[in-house]
PDB file of N, CA and C in Angstrom:
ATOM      1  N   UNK A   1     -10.150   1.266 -23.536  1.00  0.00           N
ATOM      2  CA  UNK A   1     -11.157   0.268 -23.833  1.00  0.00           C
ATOM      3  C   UNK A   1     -10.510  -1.091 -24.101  1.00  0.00           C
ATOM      4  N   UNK A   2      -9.509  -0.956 -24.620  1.00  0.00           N
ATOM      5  CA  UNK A   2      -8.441  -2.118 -24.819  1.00  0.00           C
ATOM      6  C   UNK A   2      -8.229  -3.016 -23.686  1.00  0.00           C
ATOM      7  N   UNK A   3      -8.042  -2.392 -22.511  1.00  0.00           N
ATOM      8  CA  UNK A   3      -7.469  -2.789 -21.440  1.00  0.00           C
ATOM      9  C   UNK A   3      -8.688  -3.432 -20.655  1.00  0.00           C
ATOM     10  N   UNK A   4     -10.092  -3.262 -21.112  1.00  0.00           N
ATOM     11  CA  UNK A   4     -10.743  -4.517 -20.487  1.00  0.00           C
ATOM     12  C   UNK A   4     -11.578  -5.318 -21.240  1.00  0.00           C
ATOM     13  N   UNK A   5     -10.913  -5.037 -22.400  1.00  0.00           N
ATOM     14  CA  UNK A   5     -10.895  -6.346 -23.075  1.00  0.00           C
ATOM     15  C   UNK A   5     -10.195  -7.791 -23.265  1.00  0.00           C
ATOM     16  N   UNK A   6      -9.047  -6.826 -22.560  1.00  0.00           N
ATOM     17  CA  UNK A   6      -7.708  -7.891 -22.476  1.00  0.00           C
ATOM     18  C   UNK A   6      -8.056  -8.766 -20.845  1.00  0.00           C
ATOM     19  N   UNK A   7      -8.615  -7.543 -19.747  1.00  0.00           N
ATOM     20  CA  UNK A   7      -8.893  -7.967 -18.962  1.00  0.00           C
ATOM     21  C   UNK A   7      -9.703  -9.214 -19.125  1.00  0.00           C
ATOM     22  N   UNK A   8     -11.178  -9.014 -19.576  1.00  0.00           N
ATOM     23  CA  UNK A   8     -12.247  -9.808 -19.730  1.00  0.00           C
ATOM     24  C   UNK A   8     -11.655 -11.294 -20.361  1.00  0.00           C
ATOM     25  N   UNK A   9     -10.681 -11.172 -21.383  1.00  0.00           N
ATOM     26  CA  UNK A   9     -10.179 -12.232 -22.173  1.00  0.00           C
ATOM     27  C   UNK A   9      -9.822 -13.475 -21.111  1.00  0.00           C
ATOM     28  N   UNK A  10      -8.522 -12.594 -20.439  1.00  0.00           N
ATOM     29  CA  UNK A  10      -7.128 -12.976 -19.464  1.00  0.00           C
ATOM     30  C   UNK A  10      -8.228 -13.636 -18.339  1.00  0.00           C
ATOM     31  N   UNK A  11      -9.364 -13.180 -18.010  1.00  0.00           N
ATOM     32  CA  UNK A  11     -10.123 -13.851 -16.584  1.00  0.00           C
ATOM     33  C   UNK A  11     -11.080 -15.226 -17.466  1.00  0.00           C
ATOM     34  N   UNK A  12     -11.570 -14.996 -18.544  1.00  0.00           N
ATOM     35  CA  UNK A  12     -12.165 -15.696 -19.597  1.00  0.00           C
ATOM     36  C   UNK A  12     -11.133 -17.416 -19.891  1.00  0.00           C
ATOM     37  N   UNK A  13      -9.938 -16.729 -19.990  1.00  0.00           N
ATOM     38  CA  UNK A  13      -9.095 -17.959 -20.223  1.00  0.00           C
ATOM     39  C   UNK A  13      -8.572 -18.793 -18.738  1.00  0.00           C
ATOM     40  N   UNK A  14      -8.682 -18.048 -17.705  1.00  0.00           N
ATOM     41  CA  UNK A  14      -8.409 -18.787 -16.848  1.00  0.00           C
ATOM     42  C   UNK A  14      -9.421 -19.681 -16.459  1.00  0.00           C
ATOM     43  N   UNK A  15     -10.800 -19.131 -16.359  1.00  0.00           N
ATOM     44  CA  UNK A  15     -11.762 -19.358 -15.840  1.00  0.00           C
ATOM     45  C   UNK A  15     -11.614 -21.275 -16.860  1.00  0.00           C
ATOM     46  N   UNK A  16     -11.374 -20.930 -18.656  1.00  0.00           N
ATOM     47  CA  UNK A  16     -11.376 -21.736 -19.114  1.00  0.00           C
ATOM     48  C   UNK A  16     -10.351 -22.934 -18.993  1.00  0.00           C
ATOM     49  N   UNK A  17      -8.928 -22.599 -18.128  1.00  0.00           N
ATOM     50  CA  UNK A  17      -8.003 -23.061 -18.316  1.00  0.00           C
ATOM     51  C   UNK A  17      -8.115 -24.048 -16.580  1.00  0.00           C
ATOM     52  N   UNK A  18      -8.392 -23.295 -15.475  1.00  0.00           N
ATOM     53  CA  UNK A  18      -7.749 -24.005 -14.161  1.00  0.00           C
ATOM     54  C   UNK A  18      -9.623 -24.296 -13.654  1.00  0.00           C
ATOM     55  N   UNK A  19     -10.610 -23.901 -14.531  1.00  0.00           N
ATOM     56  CA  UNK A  19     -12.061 -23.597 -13.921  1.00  0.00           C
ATOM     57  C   UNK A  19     -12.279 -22.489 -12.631  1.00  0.00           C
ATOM     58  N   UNK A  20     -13.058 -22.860 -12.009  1.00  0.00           N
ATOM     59  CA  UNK A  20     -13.863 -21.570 -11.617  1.00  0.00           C
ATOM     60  C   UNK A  20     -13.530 -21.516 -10.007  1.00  0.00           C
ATOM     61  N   UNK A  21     -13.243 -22.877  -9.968  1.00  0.00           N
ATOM     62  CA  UNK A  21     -12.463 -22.500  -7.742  1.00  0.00           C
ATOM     63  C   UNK A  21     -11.069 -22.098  -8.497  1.00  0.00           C
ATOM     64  N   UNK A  22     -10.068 -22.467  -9.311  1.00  0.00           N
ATOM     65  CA  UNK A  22      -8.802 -22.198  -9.103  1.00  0.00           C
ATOM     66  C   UNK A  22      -8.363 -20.203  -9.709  1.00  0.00           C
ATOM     67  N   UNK A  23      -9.494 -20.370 -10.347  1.00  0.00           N
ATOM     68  CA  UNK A  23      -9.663 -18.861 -10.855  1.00  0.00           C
ATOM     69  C   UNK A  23      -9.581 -18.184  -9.433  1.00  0.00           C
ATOM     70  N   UNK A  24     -10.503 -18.588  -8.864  1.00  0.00           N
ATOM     71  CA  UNK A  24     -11.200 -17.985  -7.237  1.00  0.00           C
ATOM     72  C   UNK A  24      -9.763 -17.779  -6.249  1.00  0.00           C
ATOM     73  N   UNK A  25      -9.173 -19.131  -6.304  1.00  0.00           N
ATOM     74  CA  UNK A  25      -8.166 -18.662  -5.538  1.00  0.00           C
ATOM     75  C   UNK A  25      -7.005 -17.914  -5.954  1.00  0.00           C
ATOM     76  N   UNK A  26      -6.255 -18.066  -7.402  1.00  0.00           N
ATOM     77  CA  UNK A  26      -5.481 -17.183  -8.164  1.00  0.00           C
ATOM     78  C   UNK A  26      -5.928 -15.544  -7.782  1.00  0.00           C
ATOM     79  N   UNK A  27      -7.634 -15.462  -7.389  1.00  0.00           N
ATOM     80  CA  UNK A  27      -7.694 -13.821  -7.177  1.00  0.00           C
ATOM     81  C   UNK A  27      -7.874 -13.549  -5.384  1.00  0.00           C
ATOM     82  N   UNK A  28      -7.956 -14.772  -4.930  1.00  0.00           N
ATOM     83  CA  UNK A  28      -7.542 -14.526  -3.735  1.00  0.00           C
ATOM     84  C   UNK A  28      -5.903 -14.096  -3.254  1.00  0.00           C
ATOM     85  N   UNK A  29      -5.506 -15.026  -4.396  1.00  0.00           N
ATOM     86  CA  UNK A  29      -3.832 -15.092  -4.081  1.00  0.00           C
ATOM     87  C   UNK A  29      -3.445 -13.378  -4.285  1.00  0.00           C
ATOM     88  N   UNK A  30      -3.977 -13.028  -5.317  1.00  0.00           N
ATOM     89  CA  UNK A  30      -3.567 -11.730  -5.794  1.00  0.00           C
ATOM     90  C   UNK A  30      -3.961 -10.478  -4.503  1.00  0.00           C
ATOM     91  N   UNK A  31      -5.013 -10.498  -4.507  1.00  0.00           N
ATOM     92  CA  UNK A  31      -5.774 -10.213  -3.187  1.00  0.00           C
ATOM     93  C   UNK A  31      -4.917  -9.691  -2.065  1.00  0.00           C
ATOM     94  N   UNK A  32      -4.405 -11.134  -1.441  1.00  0.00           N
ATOM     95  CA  UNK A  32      -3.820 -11.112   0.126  1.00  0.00           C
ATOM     96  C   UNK A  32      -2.850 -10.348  -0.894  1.00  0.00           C
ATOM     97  N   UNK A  33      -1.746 -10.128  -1.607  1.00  0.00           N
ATOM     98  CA  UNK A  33      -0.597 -10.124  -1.683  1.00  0.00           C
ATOM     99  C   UNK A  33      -0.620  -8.353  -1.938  1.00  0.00           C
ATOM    100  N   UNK A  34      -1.835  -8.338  -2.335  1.00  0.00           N
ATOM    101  CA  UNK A  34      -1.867  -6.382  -2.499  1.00  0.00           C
ATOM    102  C   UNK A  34      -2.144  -5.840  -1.005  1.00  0.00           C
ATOM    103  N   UNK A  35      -2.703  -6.563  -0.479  1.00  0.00           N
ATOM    104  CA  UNK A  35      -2.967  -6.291   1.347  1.00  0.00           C
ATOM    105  C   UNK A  35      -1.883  -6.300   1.625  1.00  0.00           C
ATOM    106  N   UNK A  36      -0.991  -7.153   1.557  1.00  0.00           N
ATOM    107  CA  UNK A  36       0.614  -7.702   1.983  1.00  0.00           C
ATOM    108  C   UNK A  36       1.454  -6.414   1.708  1.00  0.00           C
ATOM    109  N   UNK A  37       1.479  -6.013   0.263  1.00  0.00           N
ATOM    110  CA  UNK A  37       2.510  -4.901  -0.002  1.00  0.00           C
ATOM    111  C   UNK A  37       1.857  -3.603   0.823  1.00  0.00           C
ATOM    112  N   UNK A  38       0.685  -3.649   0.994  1.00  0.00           N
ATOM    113  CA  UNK A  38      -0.266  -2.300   1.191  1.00  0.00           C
ATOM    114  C   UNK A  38       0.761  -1.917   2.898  1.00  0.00           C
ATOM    115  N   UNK A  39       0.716  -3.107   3.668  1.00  0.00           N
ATOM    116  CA  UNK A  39       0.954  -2.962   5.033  1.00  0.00           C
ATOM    117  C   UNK A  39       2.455  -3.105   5.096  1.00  0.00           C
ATOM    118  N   UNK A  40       3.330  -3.463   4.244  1.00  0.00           N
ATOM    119  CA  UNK A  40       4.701  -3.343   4.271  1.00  0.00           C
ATOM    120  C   UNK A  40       5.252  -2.016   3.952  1.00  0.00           C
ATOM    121  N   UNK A  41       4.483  -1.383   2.949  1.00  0.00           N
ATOM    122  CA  UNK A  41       4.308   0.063   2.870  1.00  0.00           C
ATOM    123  C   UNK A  41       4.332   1.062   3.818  1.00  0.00           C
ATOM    124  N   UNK A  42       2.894   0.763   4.322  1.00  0.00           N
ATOM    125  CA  UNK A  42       3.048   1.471   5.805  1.00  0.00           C
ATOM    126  C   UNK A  42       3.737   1.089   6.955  1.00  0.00           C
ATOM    127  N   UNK A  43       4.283   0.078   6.992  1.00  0.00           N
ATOM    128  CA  UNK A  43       5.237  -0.342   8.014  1.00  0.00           C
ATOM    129  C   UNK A  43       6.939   0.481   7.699  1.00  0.00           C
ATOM    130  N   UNK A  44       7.049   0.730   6.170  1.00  0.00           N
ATOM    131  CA  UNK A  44       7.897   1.313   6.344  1.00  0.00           C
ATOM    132  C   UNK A  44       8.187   2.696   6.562  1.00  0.00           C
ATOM    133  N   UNK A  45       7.176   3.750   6.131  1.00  0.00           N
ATOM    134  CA  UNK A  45       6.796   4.782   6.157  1.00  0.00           C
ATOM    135  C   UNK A  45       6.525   4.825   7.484  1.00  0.00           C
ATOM    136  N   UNK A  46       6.067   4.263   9.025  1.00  0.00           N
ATOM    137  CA  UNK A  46       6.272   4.098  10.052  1.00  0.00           C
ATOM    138  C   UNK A  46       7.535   4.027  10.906  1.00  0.00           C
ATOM    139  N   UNK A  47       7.986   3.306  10.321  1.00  0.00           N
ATOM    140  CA  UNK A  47       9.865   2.813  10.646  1.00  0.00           C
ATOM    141  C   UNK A  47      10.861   4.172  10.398  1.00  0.00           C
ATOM    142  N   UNK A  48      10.706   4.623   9.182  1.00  0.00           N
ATOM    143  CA  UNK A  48      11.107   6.261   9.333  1.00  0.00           C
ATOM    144  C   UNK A  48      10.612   6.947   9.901  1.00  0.00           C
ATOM    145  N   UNK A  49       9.013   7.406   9.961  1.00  0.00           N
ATOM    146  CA  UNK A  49       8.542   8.542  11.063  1.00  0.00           C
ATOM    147  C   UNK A  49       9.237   7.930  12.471  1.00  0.00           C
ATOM    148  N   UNK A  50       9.396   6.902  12.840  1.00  0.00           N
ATOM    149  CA  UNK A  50       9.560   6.799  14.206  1.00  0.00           C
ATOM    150  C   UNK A  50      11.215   7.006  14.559  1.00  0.00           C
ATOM    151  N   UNK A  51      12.169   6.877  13.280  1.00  0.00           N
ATOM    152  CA  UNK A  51      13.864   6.753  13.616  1.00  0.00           C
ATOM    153  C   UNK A  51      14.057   8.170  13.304  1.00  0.00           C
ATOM    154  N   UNK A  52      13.043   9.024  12.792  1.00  0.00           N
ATOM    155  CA  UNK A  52      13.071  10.537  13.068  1.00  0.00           C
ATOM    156  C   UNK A  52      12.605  10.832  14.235  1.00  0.00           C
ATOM    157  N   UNK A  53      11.880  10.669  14.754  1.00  0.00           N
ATOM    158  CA  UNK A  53      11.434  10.742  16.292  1.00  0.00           C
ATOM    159  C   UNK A  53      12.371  10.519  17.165  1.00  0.00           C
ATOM    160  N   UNK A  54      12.822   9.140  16.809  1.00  0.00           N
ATOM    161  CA  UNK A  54      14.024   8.757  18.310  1.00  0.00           C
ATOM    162  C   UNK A  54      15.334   9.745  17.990  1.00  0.00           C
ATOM    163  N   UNK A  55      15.992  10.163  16.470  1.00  0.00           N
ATOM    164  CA  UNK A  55      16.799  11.013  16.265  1.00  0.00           C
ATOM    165  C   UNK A  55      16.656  12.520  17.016  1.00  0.00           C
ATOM    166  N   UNK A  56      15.479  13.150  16.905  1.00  0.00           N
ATOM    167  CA  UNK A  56      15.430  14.185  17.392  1.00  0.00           C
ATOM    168  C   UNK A  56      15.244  14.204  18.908  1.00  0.00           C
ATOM    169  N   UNK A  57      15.114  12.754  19.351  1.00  0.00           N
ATOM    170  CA  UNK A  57      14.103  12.596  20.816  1.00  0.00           C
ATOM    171  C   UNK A  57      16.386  12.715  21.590  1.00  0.00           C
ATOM    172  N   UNK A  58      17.049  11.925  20.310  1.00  0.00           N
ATOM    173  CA  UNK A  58      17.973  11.492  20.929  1.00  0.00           C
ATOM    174  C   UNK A  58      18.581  12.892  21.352  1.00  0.00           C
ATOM    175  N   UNK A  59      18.836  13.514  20.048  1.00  0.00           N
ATOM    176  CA  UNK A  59      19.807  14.724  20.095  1.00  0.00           C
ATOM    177  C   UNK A  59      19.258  15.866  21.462  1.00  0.00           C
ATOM    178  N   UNK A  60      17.697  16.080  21.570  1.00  0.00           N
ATOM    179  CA  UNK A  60      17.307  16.468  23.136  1.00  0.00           C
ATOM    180  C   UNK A  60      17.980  15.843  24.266  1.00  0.00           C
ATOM    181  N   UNK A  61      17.760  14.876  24.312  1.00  0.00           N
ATOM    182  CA  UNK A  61      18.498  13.945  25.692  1.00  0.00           C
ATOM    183  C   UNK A  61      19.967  14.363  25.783  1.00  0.00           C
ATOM    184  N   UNK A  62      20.269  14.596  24.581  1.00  0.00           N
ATOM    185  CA  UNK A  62      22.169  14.635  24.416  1.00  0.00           C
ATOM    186  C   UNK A  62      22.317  16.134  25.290  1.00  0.00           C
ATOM    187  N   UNK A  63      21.624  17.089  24.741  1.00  0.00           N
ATOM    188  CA  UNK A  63      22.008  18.177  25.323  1.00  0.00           C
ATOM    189  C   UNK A  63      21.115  18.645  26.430  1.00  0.00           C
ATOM    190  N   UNK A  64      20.349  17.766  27.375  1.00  0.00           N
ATOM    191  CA  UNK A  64      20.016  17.927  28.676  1.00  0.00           C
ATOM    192  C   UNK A  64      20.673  17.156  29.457  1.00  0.00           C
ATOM    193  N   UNK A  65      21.416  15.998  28.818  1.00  0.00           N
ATOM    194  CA  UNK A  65      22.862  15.443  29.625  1.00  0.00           C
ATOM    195  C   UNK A  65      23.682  16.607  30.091  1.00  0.00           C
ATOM    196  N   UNK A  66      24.508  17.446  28.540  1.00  0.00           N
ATOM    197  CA  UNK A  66      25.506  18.090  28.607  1.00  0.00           C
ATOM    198  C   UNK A  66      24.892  19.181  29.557  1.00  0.00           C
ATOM    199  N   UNK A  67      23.692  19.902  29.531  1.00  0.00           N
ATOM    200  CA  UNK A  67      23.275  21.216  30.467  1.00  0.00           C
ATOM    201  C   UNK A  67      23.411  20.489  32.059  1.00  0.00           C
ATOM    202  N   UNK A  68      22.782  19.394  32.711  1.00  0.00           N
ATOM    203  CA  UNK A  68      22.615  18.547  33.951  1.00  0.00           C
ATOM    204  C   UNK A  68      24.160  18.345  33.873  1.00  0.00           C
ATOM    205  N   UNK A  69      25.150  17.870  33.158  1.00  0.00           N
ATOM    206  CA  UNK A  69      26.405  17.599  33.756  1.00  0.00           C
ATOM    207  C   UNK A  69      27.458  19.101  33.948  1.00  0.00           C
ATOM    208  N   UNK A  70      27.086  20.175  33.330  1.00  0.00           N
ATOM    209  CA  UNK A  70      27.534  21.609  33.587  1.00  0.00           C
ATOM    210  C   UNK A  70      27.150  21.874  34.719  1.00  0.00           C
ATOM    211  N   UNK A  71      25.625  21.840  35.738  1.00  0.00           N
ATOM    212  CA  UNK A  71      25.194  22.042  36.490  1.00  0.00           C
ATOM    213  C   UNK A  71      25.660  21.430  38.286  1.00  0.00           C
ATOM    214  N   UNK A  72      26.245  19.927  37.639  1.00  0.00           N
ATOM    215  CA  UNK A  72      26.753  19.004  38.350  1.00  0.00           C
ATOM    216  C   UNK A  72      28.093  19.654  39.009  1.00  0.00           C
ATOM    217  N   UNK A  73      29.427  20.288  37.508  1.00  0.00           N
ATOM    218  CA  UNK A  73      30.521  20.722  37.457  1.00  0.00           C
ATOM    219  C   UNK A  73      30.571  21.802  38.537  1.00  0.00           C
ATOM    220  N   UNK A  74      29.373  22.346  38.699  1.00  0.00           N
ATOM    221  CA  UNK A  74      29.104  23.948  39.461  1.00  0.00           C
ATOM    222  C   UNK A  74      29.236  23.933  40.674  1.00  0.00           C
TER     223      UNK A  74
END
């Protein structure tokens, strides 16, 4: 219960301190920047699923080289 009181205060004093557009954009600012981390997140959690992909995609290729160049030797 504490915690939106402090809330209510903390938006109360800004509202009182920069008024009511700079409030607006301070929660825009906040806003984009949780979108921002949200998609850097998944960009990285992407970036690994995919360097596991090319790892396993690689180590296949490696040993249908080595089977195709045995075949070559023959």
């Amino acid at each position: 219960m504490y915690g939106a009181y402090l809330i209510l205060i903390f938006v109360l004093i800004l509202f009182a301190l920069g008024g009511v557009e700079a409030t607006m954009r301070f929660f825009a600012y906040v806003d984009l920047q949780l979108r921002w981390m949200w998609v850097q997140f998944r960009m990285e959690r992407m970036r690994k699923k995919l360097k596991r992909q090319l790892d396993k995609d690689h180590a296949e290729i490696a040993n249908l080289i080595k089977e195709m160049s045995k075949d070559d030797q023959r």
